[in-house]
Protein backbone atom coordinates (compact mmCIF):
# COMPACT_ATOMS: atom_id res chain seq x y z
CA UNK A 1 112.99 126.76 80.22
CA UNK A 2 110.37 129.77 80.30
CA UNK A 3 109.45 131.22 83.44
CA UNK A 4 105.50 130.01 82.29
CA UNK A 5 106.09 126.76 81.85
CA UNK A 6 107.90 126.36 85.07
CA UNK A 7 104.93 127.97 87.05
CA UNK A 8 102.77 125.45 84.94
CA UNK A 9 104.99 122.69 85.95
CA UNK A 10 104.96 123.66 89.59
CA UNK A 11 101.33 124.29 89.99
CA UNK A 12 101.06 120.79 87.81
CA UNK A 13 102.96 119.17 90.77
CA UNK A 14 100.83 121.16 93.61
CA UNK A 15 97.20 119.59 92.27
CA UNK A 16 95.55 117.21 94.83
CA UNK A 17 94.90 114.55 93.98
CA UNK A 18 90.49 113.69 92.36
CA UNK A 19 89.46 110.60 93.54
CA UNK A 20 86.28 108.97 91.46
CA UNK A 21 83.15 109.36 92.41
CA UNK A 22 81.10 105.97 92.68
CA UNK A 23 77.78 105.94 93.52
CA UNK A 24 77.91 109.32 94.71
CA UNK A 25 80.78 108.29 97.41
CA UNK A 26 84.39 108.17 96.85
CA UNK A 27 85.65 105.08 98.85
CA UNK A 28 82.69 102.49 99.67
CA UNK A 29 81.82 98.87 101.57
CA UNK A 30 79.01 97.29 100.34
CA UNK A 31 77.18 94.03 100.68
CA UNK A 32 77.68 91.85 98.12
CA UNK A 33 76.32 88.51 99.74
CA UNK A 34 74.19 86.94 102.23
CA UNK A 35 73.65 83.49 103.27
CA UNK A 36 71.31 82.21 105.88
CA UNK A 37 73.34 79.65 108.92
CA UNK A 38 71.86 77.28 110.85
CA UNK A 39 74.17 77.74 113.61
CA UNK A 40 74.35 81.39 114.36
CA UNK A 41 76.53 80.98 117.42
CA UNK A 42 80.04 82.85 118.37
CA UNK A 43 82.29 81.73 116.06
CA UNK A 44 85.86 82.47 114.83
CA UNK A 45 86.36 82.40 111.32
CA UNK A 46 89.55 81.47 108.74
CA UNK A 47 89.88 81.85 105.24
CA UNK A 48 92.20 79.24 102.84
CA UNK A 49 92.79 78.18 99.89
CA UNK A 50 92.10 74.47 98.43
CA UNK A 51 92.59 73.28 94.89
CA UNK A 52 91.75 76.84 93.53
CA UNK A 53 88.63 77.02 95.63
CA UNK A 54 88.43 79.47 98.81
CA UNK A 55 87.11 79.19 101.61
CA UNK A 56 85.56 80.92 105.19
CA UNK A 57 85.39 78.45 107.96
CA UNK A 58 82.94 79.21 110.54
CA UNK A 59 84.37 77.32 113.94
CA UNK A 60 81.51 77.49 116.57
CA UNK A 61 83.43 76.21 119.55
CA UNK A 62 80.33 76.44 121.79
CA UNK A 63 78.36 74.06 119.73
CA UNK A 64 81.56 71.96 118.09
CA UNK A 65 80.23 73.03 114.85
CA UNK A 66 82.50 73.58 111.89
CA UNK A 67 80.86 75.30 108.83
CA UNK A 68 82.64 75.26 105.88
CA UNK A 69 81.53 77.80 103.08
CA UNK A 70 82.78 78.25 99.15
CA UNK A 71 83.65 81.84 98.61
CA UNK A 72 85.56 81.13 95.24
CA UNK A 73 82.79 83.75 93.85
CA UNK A 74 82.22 85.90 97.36
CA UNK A 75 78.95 86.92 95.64
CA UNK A 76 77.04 83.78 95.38
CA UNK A 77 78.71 81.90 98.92
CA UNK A 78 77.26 78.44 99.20
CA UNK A 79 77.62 76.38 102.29
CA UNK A 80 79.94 73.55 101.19
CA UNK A 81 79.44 71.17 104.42
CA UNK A 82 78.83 71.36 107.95
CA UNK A 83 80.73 69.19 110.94
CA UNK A 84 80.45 68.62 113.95
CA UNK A 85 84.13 68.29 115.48
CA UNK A 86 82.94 66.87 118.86
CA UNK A 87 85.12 66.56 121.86
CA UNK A 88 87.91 68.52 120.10
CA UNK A 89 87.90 71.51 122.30
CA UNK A 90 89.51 75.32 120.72
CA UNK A 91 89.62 77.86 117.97
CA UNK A 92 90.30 76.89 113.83
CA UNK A 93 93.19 78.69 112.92
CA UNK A 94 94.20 77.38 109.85
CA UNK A 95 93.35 75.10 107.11
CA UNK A 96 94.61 73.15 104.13
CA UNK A 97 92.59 71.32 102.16
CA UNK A 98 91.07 68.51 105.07
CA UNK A 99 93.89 69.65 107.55
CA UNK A 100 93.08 72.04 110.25
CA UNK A 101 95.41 74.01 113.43
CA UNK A 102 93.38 73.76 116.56
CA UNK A 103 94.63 76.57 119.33
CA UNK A 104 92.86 76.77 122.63
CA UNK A 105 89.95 78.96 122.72
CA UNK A 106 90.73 82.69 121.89
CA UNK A 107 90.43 85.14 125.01
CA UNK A 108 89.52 87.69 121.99
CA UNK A 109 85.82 89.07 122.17
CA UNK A 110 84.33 89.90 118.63
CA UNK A 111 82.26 92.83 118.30
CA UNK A 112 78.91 92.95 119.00
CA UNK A 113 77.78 95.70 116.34
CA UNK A 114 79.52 96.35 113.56
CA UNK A 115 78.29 100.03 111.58
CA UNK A 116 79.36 101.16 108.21
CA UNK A 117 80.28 105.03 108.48
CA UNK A 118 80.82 107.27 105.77
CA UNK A 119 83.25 110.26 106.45
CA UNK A 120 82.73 111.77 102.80
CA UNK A 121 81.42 114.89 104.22
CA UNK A 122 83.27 114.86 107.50
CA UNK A 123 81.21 117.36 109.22
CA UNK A 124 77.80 115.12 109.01
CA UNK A 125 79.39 111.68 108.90
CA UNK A 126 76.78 108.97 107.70
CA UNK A 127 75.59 105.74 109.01
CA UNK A 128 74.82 103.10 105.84
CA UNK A 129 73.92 100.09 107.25
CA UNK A 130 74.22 98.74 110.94
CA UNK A 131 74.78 94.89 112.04
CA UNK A 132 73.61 93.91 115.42
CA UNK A 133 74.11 90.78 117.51
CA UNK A 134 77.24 89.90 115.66
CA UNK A 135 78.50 86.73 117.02
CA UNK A 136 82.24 86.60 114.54
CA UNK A 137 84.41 89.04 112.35
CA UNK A 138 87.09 88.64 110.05
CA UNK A 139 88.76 89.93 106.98
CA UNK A 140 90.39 88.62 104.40
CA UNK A 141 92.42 91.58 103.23
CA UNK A 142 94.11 89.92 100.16
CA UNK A 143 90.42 89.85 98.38
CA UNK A 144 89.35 92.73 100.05
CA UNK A 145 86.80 91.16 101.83
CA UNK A 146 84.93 91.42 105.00
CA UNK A 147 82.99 88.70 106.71
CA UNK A 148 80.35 89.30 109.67
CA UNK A 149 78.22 86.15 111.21
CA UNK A 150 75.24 87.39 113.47
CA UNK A 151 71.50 86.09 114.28
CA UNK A 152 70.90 86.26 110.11
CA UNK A 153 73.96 84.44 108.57
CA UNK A 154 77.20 84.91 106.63
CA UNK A 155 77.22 88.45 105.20
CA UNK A 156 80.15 88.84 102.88
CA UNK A 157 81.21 92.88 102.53
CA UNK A 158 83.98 93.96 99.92
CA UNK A 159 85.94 97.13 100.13
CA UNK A 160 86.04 99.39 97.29
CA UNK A 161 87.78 102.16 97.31
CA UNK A 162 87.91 105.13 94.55
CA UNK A 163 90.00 104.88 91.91
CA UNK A 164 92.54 107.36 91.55
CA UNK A 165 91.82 109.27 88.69
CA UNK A 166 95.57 111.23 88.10
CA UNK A 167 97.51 107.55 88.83
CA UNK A 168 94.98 106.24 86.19
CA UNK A 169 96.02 108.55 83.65
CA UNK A 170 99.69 108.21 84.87
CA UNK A 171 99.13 104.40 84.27
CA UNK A 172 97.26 104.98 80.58
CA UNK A 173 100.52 107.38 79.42
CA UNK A 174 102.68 104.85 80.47
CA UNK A 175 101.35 102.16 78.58
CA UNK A 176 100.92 104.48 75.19
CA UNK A 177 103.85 105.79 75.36
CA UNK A 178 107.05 105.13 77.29
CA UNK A 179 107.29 101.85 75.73
């Protein structure tokens, strides 16, 4: 092997790595839905799974409200049904289909503002969009999803981060070629 091609190789090896660009910012949250609640109390929230539907419940143990809301498609949410759980006392922790875990109330306090930041230029970091009064917060990291209940409704956030362009073009050689 040449002594050029080596150095080629090497340097090859030693090239950061170029994240895409989208929207003029490499790694983003954004909005994707809102939904107005009629019960905008604290709440602690659960994602699950039912007969290939998903779904965020919305317990409001203040109130003994349960709000149950489709996110199948997270960017057109649709309250499915509201209860009203009565004298059952706690938190929602877990669904399945019309079966719910009840814990005592969480000690946990939720956030009561909830910023998104970006650190693209590090020096002059950026604030996109603030949510005050938040009254629950929860993620559903498998979707990538972020939900956030305060005095307006449901917002539903998803995370998108950049695409790496050099593992993209790893990924494209592999499939043309190394078959």
């Amino acid at each position: 092997m040449s002594a050029a091609l080596c150095f080629c190789l090497a340097a090859a090896a030693r090239k950061p790595k170029t994240p895409a660009v989208v929207d003029g910012n490499r790694d983003a949250i954004r909005v994707i839905a809102h939904i107005a609640l009629n019960d905008s109390s604290p709440c602690q929230m659960t994602t699950a799974e039912h007969w290939r539907k998903q779904y965020l419940y919305l317990d409001h143990p203040q109130t003994s409200n349960l709000t149950v809301v489709d996110i199948t498609n997270a960017a057109q949410p649709h309250v499915a049904k509201e209860i009203h759980h009565g004298e059952i006392v706690g938190d929602v922790r877990v669904m399945v289909g019309d079966i719910g875990l009840i814990t005592s109330p969480a000690s946990e306090s939720t956030p009561k503002t909830v910023s998104i930041i970006s650190f693209a230029d590090p020096q002059t970091p950026k604030l996109q969009q603030t949510f005050k009064n938040v009254s629950g917060f929860s993620q559903a990291p498998r979707r990538s999803l972020i939900f956030i209940v305060n005095d307006e409704g449901l917002w539903i956030l998803r995370e998108q981060p950049a695409l790496d362009l050099d593992l993209q073009k790893e990924y494209d050689r592999h499939v043309l070629y190394d078959r």
